[in-house]
Protein backbone atom coordinates (compact mmCIF):
# COMPACT_ATOMS: atom_id res chain seq x y z
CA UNK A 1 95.00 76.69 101.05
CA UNK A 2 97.29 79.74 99.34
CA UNK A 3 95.30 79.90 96.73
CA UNK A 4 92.12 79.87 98.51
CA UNK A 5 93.22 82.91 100.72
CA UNK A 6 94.76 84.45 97.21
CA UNK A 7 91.43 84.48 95.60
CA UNK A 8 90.43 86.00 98.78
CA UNK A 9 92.17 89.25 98.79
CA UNK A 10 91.51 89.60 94.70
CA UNK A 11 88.01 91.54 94.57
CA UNK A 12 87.70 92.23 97.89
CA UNK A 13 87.24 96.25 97.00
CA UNK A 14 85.72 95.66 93.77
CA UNK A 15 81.90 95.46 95.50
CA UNK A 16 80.26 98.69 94.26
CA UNK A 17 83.20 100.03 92.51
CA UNK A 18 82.72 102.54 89.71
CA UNK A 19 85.17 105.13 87.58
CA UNK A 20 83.96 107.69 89.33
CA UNK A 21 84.30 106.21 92.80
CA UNK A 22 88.53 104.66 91.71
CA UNK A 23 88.86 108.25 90.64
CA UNK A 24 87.86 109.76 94.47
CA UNK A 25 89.84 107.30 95.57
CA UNK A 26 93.11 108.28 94.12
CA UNK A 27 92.39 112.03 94.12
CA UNK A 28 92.38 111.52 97.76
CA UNK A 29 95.40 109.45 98.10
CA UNK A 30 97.34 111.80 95.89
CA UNK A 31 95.84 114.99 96.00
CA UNK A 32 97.92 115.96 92.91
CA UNK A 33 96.16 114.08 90.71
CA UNK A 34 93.13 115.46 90.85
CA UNK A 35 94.74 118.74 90.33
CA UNK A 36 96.06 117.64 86.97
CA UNK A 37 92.79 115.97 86.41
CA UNK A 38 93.10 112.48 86.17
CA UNK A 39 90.34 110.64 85.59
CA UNK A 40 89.37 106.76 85.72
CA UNK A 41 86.77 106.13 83.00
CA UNK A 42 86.98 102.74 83.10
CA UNK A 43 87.50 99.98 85.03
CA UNK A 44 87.26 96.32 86.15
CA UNK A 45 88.52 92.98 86.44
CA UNK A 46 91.85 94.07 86.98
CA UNK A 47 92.00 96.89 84.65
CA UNK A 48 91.79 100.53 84.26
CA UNK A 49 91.35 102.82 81.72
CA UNK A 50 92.92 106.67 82.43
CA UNK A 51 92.20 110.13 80.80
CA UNK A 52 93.97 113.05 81.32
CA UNK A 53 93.17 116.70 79.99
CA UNK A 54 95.77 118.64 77.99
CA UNK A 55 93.49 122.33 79.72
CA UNK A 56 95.83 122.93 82.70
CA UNK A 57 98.62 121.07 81.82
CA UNK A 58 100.19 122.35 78.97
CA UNK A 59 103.67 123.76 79.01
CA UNK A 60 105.45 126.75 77.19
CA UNK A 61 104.70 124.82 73.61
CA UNK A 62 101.37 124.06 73.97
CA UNK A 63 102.11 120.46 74.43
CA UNK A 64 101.81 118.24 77.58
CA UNK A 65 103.68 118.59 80.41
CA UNK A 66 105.65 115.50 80.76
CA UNK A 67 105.96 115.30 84.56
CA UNK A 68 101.99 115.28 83.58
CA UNK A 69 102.59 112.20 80.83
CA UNK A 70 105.04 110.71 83.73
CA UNK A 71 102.30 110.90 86.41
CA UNK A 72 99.40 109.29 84.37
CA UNK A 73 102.04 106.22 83.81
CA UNK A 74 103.22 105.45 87.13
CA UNK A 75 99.76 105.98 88.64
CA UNK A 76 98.22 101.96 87.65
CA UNK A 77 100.91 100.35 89.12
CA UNK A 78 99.38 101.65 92.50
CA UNK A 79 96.05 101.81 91.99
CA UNK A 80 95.16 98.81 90.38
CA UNK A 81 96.54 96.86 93.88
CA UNK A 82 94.30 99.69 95.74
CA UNK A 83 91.64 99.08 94.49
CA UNK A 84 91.28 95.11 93.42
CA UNK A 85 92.83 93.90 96.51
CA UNK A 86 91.51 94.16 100.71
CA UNK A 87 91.55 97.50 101.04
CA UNK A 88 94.38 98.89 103.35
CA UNK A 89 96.13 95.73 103.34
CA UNK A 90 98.73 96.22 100.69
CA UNK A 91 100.81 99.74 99.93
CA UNK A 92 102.32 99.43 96.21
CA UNK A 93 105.42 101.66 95.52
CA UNK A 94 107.15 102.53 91.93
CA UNK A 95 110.71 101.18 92.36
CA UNK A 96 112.09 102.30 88.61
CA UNK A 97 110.46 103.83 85.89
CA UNK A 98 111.82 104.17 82.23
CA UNK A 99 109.96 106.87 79.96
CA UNK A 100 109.69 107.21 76.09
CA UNK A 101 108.56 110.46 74.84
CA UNK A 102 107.56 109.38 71.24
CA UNK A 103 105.43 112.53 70.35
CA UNK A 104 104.28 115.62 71.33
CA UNK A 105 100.81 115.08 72.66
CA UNK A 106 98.22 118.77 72.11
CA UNK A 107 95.24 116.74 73.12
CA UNK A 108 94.01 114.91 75.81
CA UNK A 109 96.34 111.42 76.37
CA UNK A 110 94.15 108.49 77.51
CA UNK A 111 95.99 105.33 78.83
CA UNK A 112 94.79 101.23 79.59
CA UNK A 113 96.84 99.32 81.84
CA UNK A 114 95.64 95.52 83.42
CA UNK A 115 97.26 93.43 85.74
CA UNK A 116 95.29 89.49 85.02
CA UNK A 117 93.46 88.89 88.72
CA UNK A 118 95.52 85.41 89.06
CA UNK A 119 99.16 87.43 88.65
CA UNK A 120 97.70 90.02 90.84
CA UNK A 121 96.15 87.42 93.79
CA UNK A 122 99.62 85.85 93.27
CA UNK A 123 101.31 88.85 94.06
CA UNK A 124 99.56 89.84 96.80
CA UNK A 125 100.09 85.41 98.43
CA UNK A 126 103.86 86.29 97.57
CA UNK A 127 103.97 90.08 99.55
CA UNK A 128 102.28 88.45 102.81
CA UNK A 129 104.97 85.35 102.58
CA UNK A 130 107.75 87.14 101.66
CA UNK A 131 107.14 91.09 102.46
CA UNK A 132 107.11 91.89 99.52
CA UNK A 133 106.65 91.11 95.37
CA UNK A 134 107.69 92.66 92.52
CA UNK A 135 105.82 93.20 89.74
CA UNK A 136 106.26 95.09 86.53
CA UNK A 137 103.97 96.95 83.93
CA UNK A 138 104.80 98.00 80.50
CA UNK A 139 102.10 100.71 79.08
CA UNK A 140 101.82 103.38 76.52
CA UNK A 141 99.38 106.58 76.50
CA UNK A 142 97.51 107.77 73.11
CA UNK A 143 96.40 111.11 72.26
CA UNK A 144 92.79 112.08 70.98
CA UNK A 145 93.74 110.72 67.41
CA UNK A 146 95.62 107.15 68.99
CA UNK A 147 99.25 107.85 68.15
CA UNK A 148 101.35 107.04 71.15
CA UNK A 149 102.79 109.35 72.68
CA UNK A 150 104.23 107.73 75.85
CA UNK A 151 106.04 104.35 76.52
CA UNK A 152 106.77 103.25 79.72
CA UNK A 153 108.06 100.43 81.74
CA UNK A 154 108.32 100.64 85.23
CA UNK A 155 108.93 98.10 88.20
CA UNK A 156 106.76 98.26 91.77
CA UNK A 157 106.88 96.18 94.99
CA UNK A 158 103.96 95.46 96.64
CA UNK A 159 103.82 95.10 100.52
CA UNK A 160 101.55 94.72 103.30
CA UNK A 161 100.70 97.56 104.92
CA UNK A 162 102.19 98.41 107.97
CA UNK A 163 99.31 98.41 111.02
């Protein structure tokens, strides 16, 4: 029966779901994002793939802003649970995040980040029974030429949402 009602609540936004439309959908929930210009370009079965533009969001060097690198990082850790599980029924929050700066990025930094659908219907089995789970994500960002610029690893907790 668990994992019956598991598989339940994996897909259950994915009907219809496009870049464009994950990309309205997190511009809204965090308006700052789509000031910086984050874009999805990709995504599916668990996955997303996330662009953002170095126009607007360079600092006093001409390289990214890394509260800009830092935001583009933390950002699949929430959305991916958003958007692959019953919509409103789960609120993900970044508990810890560690950063590596590795380079200066001067171009546009793209970054791919997956959670497999069985950890993530897991997850969501374990936050109804338990109020929460804990999940983590380790991802880096590349610039225009693929050298990585950005290492992360950062923890979440993912909850039901509170009716």
């Amino acid at each position: 029966m668990r994992e019956a009602q598991a598989e339940v609540a994996y897909g259950a936004a994915m009907d219809g779901l496009t870049a464009s439309t994950a990309t309205q959908v997190m511009h809204q929930a965090i308006p700052a994002t789509g000031r910086l210009g984050i874009v999805v370009e990709r995504i599916g079965d668990g996955e997303v793939g996330m662009r953002v533009p170095i126009e607007g969001n360079a600092n006093h060097l001409g390289t990214m802003y890394a509260g800009v690198l830092f935001s583009i990082a933390e950002l699949p850790g929430g959305l991916i649970p958003l958007v692959f599980l019953e919509p409103g029924r789960y609120t993900p929050i970044v508990t810890d995040m560690h950063v590596r700066f590795l380079a200066p990025a001067r171009t546009d930094v793209t970054l791919d980040a997956r959670i497999d659908p069985a950890e993530l219907s897991a997850l969501a089995l374990r936050a109804d029974e338990e109020g929460r789970a804990e999940f983590t994500l380790e991802l880096e960002g590349q610039d225009a030429g693929g050298r990585t610029v950005i290492s992360t690893r950062a923890d979440y907790q993912l909850r039901p949402s509170r009716r």
